[in-house]
N, C-alpha and C. Protein backbone atom coordinates (compact mmCIF):
# COMPACT_ATOMS: atom_id res chain seq x y z
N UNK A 1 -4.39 -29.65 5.65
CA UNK A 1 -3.43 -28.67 6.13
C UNK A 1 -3.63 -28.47 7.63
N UNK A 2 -2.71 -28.04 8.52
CA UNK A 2 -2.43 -28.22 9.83
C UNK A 2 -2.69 -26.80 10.15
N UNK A 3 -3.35 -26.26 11.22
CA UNK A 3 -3.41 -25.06 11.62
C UNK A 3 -2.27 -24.24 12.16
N UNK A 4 -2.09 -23.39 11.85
CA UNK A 4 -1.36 -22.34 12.42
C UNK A 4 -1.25 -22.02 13.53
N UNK A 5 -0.77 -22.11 14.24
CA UNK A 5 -0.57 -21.39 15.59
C UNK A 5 0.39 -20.51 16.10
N UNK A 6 -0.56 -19.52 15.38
CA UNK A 6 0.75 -18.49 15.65
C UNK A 6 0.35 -17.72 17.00
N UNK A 7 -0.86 -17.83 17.84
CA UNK A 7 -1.08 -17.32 19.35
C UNK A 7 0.71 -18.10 19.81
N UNK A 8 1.33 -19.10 19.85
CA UNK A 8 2.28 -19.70 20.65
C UNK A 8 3.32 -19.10 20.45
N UNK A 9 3.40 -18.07 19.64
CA UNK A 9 4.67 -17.12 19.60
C UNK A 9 4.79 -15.92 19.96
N UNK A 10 5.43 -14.85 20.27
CA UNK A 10 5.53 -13.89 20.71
C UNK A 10 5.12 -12.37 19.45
N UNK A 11 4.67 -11.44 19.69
CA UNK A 11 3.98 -10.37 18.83
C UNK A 11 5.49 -10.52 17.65
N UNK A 12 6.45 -10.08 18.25
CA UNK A 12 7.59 -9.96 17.51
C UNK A 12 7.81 -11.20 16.55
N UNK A 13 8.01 -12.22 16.84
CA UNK A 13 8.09 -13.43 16.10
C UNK A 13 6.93 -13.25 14.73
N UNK A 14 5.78 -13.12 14.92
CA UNK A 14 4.98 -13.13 14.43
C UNK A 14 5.21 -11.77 13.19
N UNK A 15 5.14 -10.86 13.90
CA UNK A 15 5.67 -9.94 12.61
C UNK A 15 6.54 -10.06 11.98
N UNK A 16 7.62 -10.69 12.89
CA UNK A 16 8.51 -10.85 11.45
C UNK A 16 8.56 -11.58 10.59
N UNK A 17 7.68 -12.56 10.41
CA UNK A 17 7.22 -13.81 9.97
C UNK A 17 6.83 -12.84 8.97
N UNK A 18 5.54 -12.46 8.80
CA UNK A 18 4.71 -11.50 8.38
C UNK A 18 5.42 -11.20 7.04
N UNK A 19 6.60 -10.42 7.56
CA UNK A 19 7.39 -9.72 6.78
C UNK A 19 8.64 -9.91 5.86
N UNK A 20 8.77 -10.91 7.06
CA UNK A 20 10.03 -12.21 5.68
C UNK A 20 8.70 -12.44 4.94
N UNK A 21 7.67 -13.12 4.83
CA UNK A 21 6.48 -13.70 3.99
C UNK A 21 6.36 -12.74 2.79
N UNK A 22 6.45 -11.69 3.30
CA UNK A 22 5.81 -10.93 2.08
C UNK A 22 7.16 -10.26 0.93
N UNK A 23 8.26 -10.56 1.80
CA UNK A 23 9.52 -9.99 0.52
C UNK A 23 10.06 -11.87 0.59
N UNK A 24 9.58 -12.77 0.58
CA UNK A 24 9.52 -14.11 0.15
C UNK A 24 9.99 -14.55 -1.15
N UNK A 25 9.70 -13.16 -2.27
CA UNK A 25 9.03 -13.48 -3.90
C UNK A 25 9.93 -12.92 -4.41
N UNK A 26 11.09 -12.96 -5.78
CA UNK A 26 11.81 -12.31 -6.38
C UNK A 26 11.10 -11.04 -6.95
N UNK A 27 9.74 -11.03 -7.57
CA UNK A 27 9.24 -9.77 -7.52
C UNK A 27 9.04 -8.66 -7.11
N UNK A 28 8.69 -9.57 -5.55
CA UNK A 28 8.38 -8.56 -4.51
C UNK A 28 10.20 -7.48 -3.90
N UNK A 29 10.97 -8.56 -4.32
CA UNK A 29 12.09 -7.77 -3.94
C UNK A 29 12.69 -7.01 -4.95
N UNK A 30 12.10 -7.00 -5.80
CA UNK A 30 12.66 -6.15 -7.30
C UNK A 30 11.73 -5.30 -7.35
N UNK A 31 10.53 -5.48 -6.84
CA UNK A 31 9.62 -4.09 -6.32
C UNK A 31 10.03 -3.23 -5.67
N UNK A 32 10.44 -3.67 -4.32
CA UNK A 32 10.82 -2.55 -3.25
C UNK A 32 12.62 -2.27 -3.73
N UNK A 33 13.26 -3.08 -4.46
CA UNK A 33 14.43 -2.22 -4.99
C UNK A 33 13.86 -1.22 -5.81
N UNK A 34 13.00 -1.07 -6.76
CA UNK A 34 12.94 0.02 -7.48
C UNK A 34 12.22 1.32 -6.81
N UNK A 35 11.16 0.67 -5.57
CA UNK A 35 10.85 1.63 -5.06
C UNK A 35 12.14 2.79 -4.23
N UNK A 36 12.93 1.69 -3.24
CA UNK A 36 14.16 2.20 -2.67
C UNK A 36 14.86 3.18 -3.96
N UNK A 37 15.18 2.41 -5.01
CA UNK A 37 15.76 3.29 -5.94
C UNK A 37 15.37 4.60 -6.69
N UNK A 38 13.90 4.68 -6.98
CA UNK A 38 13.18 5.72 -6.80
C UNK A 38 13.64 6.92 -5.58
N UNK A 39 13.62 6.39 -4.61
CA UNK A 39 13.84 6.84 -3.33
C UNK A 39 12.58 8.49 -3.48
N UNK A 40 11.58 7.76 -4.03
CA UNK A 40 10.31 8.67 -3.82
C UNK A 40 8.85 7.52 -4.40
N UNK A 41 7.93 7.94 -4.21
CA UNK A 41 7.06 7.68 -4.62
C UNK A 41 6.55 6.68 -5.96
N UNK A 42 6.70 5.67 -6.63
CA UNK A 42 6.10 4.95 -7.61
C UNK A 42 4.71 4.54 -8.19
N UNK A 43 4.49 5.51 -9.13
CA UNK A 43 3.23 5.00 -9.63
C UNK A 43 2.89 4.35 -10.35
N UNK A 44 3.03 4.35 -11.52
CA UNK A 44 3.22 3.24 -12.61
C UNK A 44 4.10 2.43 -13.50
N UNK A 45 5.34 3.26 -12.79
CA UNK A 45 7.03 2.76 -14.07
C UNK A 45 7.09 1.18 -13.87
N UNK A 46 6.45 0.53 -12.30
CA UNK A 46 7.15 -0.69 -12.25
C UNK A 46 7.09 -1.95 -13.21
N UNK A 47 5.46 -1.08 -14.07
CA UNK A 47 5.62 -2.54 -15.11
C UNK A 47 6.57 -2.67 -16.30
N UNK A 48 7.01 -1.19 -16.87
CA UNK A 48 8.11 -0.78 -17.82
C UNK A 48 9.37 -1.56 -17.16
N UNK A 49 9.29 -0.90 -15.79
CA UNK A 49 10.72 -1.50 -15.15
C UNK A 49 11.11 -3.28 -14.89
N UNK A 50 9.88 -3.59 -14.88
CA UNK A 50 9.90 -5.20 -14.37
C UNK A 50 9.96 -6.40 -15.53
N UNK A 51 9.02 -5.89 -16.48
CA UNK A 51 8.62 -6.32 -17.62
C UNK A 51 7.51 -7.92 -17.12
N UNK A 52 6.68 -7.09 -15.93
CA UNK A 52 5.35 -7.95 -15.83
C UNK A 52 4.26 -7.34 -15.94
N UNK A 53 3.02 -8.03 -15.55
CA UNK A 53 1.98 -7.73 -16.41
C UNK A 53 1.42 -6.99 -15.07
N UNK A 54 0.94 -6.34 -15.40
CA UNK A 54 0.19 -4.96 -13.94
C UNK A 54 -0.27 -5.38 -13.38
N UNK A 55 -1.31 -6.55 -13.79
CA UNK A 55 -2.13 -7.45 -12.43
C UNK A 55 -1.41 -8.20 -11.92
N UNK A 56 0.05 -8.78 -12.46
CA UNK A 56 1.18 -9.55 -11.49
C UNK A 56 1.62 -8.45 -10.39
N UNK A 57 1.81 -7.16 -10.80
CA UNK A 57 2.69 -6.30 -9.92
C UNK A 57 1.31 -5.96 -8.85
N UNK A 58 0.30 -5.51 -9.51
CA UNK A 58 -0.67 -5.44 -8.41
C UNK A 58 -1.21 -6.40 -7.25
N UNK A 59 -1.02 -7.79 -7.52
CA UNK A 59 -0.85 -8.67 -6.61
C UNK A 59 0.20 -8.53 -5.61
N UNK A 60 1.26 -8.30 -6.06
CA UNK A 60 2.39 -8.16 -5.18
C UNK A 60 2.99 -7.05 -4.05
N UNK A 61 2.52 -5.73 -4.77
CA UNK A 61 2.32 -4.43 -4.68
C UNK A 61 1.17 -4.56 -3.21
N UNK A 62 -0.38 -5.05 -3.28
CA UNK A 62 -0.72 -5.51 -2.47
C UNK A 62 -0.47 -6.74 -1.45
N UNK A 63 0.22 -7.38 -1.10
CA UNK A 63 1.02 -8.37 -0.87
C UNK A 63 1.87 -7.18 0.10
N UNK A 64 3.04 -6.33 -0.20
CA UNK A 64 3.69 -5.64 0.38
C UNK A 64 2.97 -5.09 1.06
N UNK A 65 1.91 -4.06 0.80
CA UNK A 65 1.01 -2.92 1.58
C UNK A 65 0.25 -3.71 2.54
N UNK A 66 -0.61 -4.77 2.33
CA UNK A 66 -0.98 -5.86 3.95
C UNK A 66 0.01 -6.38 4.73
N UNK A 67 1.28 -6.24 4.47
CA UNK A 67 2.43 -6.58 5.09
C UNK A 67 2.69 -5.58 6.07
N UNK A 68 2.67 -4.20 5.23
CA UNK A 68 2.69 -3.57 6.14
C UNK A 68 4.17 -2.35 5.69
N UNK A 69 4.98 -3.06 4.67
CA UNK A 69 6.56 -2.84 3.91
C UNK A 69 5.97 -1.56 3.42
N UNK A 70 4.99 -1.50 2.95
CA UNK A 70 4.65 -0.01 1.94
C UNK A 70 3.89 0.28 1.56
N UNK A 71 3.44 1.91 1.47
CA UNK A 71 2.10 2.15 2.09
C UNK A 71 1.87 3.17 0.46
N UNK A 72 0.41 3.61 0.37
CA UNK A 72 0.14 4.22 -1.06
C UNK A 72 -1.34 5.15 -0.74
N UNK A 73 -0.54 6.16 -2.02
CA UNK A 73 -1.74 7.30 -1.74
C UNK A 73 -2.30 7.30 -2.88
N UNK A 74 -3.60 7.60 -3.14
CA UNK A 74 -4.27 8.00 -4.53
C UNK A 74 -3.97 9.09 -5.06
N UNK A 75 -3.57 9.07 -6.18
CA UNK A 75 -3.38 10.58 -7.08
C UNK A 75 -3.76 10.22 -8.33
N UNK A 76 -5.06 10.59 -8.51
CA UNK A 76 -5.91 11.00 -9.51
C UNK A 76 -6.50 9.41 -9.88
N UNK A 77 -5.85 8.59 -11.03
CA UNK A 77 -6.68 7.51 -10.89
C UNK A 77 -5.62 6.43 -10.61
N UNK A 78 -4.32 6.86 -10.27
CA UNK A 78 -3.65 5.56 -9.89
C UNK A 78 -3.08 5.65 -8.25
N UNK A 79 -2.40 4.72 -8.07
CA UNK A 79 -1.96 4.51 -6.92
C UNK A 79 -0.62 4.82 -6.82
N UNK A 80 -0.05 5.59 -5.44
CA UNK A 80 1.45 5.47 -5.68
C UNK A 80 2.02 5.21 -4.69
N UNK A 81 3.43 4.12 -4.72
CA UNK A 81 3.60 3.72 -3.82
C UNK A 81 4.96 3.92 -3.19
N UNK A 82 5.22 4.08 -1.65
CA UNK A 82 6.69 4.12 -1.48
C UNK A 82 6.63 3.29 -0.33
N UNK A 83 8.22 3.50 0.24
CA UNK A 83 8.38 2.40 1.62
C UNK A 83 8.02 3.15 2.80
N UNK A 84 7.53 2.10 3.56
CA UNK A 84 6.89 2.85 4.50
C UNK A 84 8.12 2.40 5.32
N UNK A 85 8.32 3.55 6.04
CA UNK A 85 9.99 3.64 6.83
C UNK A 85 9.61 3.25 8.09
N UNK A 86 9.22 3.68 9.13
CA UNK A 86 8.83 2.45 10.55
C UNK A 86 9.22 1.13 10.31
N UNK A 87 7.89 0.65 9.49
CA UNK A 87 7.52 -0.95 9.35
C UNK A 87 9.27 -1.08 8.68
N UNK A 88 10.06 -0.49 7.82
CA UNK A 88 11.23 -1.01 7.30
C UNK A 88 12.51 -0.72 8.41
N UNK A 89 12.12 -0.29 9.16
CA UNK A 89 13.32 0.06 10.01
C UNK A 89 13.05 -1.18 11.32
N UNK A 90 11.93 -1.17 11.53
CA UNK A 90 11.49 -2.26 12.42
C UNK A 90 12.00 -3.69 11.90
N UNK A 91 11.95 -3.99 10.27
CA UNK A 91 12.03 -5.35 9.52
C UNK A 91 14.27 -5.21 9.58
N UNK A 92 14.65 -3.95 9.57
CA UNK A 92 16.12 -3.93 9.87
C UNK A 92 16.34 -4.68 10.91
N UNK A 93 15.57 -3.83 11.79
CA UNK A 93 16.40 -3.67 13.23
C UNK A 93 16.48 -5.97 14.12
N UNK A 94 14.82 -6.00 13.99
CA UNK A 94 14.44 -7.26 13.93
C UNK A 94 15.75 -8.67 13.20
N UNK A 95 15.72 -7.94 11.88
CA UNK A 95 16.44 -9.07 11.16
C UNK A 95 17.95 -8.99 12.02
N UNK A 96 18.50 -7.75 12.32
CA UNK A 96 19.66 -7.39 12.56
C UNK A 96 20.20 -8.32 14.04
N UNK A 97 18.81 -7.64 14.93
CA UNK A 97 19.15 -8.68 16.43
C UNK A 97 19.06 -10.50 16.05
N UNK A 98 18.45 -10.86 14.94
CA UNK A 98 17.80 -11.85 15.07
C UNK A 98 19.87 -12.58 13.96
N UNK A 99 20.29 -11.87 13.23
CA UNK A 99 21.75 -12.47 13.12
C UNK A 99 22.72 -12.25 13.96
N UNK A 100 22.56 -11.43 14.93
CA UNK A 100 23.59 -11.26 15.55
C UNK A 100 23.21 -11.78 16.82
N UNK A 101 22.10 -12.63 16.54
CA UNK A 101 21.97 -13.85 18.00
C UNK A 101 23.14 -14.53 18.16
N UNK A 102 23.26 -15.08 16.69
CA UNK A 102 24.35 -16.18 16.52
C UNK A 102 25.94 -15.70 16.59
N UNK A 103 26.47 -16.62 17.14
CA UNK A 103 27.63 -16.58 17.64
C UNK A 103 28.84 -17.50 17.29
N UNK A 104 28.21 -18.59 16.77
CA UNK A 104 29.35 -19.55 15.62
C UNK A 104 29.21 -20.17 17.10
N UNK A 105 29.24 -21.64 16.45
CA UNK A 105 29.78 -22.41 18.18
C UNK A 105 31.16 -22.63 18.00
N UNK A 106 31.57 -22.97 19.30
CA UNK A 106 32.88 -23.33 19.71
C UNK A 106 32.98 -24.48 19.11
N UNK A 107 32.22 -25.58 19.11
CA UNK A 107 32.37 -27.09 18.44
C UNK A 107 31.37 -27.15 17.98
N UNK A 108 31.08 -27.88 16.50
CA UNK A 108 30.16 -28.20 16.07
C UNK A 108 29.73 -30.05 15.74
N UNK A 109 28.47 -30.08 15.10
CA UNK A 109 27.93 -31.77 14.48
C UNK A 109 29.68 -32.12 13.90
């Protein structure tokens, strides 16, 4: 495998990399829909809701939170999780400039 070089890109590039990477996974995006849909806090419904196995969602669940997408507090012996709004408004705003680079060419291949 070939090294990474991600020093040759800019902070921004790099995070967003980051962050497409981590909502990459149909899970991971059926995670943060239910979290969004929640539109509070999630502690344990997602395995009822998903119909996977807790150590799949906990992989993923962590996966999001080193990303940076969503952040979790302890209450009592579980974890609960919601979107962390910065890092998601930043992953908007990013994706948003980054389609509306494009402009359709005048002539194409």
């Amino acid at each position: 495998m070939g090294i990474t070089k991600t020093e040759i890109f800019s902070e921004e590039q790099n995070k967003l990399a980051v962050l497409l990477k981590a909502i990459a996974h149909p899970a991971r995006i059926a995670i943060l829909q239910e979290i969004i849909k929640a539109n509070a806090c999630i502690c344990g419904d997602l395995v009822n809701e998903l119909g996977l196995a807790q150590a799949t969602i906990s992989q993923h669940l962590k996966e999001l939170k080193n990303a940076g997408l969503i952040q979790g507090t302890i209450e009592g012996v579980s974890v609960c999780y919601c979107i962390h709004s910065e890092n998601w408004r930043l992953l908007e705003n990013q994706l948003g400039h980054f389609f509306a680079s494009y402009r359709g060419p005048s002539s194409c291949c």
